[in-house]
Protein backbone atom coordinates (compact mmCIF):
# COMPACT_ATOMS: atom_id res chain seq x y z
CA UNK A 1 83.13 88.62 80.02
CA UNK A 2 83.75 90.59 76.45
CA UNK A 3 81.11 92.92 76.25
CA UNK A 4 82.49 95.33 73.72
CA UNK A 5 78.98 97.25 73.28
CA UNK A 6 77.31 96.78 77.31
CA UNK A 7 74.38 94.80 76.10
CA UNK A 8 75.43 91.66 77.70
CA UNK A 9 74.33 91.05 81.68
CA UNK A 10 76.87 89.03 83.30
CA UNK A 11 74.50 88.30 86.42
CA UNK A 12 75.57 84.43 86.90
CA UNK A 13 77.55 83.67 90.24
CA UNK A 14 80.31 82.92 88.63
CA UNK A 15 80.15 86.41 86.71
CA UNK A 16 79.47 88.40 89.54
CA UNK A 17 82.60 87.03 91.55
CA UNK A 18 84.64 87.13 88.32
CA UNK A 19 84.07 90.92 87.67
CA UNK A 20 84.46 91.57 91.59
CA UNK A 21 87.86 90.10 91.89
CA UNK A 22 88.94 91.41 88.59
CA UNK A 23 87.91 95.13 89.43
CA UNK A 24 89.30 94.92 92.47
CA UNK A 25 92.84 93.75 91.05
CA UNK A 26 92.83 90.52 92.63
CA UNK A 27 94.90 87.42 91.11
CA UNK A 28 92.09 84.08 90.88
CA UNK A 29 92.13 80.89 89.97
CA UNK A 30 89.09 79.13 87.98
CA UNK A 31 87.96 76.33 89.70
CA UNK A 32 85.06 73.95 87.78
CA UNK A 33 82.18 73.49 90.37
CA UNK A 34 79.11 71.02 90.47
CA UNK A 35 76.53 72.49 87.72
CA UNK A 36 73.61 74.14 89.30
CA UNK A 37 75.49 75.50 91.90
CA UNK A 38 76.37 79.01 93.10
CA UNK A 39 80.35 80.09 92.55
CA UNK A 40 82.34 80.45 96.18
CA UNK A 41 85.48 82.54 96.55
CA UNK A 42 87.91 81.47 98.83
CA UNK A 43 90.15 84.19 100.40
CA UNK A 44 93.14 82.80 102.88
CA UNK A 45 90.74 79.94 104.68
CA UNK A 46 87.37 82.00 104.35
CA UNK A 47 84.91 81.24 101.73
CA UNK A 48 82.39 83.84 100.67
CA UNK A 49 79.77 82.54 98.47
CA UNK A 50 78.54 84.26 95.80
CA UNK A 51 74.74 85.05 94.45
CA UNK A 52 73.08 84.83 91.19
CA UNK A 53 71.41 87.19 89.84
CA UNK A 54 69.84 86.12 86.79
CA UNK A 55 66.44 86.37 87.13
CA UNK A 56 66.71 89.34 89.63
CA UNK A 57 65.08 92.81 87.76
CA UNK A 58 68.20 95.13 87.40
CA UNK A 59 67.86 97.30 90.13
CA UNK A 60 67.86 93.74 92.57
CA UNK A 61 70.59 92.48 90.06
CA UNK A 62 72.74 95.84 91.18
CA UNK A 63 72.13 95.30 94.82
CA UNK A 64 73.09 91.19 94.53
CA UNK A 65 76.35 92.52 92.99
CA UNK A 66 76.84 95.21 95.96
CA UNK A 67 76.42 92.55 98.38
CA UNK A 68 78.74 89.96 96.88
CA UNK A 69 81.32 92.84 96.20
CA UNK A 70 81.35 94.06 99.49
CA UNK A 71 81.17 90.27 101.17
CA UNK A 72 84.37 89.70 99.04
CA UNK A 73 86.02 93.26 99.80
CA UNK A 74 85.42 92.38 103.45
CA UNK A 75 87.38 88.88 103.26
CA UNK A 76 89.87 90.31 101.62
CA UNK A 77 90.79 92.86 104.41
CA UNK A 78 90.78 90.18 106.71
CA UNK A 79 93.34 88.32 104.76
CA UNK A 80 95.42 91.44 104.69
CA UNK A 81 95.30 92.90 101.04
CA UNK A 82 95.22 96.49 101.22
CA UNK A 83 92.19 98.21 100.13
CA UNK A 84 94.36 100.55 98.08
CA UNK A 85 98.51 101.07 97.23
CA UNK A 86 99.86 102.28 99.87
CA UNK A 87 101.34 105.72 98.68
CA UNK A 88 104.38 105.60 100.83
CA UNK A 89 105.71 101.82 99.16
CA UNK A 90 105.44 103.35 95.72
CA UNK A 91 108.60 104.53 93.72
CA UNK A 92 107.06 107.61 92.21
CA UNK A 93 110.49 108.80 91.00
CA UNK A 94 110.83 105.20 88.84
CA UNK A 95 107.33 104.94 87.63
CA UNK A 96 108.07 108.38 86.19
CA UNK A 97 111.55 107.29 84.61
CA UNK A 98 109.62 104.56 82.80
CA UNK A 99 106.98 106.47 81.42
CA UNK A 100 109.82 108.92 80.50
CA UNK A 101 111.63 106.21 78.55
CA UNK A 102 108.02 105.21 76.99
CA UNK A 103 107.51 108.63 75.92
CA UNK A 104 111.16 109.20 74.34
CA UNK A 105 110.84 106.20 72.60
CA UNK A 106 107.73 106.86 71.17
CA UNK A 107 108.76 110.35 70.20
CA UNK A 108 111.59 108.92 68.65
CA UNK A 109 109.54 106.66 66.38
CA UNK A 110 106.82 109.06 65.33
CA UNK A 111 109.22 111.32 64.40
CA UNK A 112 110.71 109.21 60.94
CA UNK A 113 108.03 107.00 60.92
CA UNK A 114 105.82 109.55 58.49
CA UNK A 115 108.81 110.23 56.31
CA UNK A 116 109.19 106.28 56.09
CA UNK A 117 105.23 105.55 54.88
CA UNK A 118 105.36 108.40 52.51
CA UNK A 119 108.76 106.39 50.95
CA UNK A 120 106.90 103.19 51.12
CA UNK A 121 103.83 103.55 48.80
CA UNK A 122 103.61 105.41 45.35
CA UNK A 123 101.75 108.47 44.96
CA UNK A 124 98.92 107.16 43.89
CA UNK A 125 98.03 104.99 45.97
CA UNK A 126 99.61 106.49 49.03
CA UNK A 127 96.70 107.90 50.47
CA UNK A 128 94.73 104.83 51.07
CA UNK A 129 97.97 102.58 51.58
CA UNK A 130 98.57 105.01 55.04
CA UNK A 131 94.82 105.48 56.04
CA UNK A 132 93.67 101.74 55.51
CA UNK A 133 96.13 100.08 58.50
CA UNK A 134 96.66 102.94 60.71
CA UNK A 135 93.20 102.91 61.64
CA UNK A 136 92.69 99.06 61.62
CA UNK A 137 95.68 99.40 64.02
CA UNK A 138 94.62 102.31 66.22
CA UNK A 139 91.03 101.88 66.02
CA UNK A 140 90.25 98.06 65.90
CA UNK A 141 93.50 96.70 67.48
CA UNK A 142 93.79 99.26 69.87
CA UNK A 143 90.37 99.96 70.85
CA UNK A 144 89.56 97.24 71.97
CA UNK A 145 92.77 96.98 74.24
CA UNK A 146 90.75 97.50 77.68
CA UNK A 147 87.56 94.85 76.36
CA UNK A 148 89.43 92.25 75.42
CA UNK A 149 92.25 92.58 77.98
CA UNK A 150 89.36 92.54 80.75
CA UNK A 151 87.95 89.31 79.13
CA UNK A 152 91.36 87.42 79.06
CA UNK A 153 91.72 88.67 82.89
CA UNK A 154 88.43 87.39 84.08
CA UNK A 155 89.07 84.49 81.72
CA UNK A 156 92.39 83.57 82.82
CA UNK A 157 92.41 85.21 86.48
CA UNK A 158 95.90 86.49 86.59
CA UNK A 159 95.62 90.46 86.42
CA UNK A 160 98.59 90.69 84.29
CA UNK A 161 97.34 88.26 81.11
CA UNK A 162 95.22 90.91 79.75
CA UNK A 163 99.41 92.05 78.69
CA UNK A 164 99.30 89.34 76.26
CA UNK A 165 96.58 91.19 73.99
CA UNK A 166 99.21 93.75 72.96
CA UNK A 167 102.06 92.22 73.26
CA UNK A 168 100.87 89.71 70.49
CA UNK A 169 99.73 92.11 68.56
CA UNK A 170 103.22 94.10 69.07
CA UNK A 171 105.19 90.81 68.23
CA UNK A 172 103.10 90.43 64.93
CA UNK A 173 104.09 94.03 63.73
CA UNK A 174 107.87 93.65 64.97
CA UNK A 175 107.88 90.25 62.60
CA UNK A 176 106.00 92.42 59.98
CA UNK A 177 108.19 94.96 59.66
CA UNK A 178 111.39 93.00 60.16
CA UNK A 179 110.49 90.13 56.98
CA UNK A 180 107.99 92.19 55.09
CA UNK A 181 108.79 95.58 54.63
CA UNK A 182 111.16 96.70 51.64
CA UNK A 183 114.41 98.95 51.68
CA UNK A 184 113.12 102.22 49.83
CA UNK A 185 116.57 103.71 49.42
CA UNK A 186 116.80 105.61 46.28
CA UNK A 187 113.21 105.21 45.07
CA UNK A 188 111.60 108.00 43.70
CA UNK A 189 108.51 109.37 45.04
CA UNK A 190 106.68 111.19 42.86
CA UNK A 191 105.78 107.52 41.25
């Protein structure tokens, strides 16, 4: 379901459960089913069927989903997953010490990182050598974090996979920088 621009209508049975489950933060597991017919979601021993809505106008493609979304909502209260966290089994104090560590360490790296890239690259050149990746990183790479970590989540089923998106991506640069990138020690830069 990578939809990076909204044009695409993901109104199949299959879709419509997929995008349910996933928004609602629920783990799946893909099962292949006989062609022709409509997806079924199996919660504990229920099974909720889904609907297709592919030749439904919009506003009766909307409504399909609403039904199938709360269908599924409803057999998963039944089966005992909370509807939402449950604010007194959450660890605010260590959710905030790891965003605190996140945020240190990503102080710490901005900080030298500029004087590094202006050591890297010659003068004239510099310019272009800094511009060129850091928005290939930040704006391709990273913006399209949340489509493509959706579509490897309603892919996949397991809510955590869409992780593997940046942590590739993270594991390419670590390699990058740790075989690629020269000492510049003692180079001048006015080159």
């Amino acid at each position: 379901q990578f939809d990076p621009v909204g044009k695409a209508s993901f109104t199949s049975s299959c879709d419509i459960a997929k995008s349910v489950l996933a928004n609602a933060g629920v783990s799946y597991i893909n099962e292949a089913g006989q062609p022709g017919q409509l997806a079924i979601v199996r919660v504990g021993m229920a099974t909720i069927p889904s609907l297709d809505a592919r030749d439904a106008p919009k506003d009766v493609a909307k409504a399909i989903k609403a039904t199938v979304e709360g269908h599924i909502k409803e057999g998963l209260t039944r089966a005992g997953y909370p509807a939402k966290a449950d604010p007194k089994r959450m660890n605010l104090p260590g959710a905030f010490g790891v965003l605190m560590i996140f945020v240190v360490a990503s102080t710490a790296l901005f900080g030298p990182i500029a004087a590094f890239l202006v050591e890297l690259f010659p003068t004239r050149i510099r310019y272009t050598a800094l511009s060129l990746p850091y928005h290939i990183g930040t704006g391709w790479v990273g913006g399209f974090v949340p489509f493509t970590a959706f579509a490897i989540v309603a892919s996949v089923g397991n809510i955590y996979s869409g992780l593997w998106y940046p942590f590739v991506f993270t594991a390419i640069a670590c390699a990058t920088c740790l075989f690629l990138v020269p000492e510049t020690v003692g180079r001048p830069l006015d080159v």
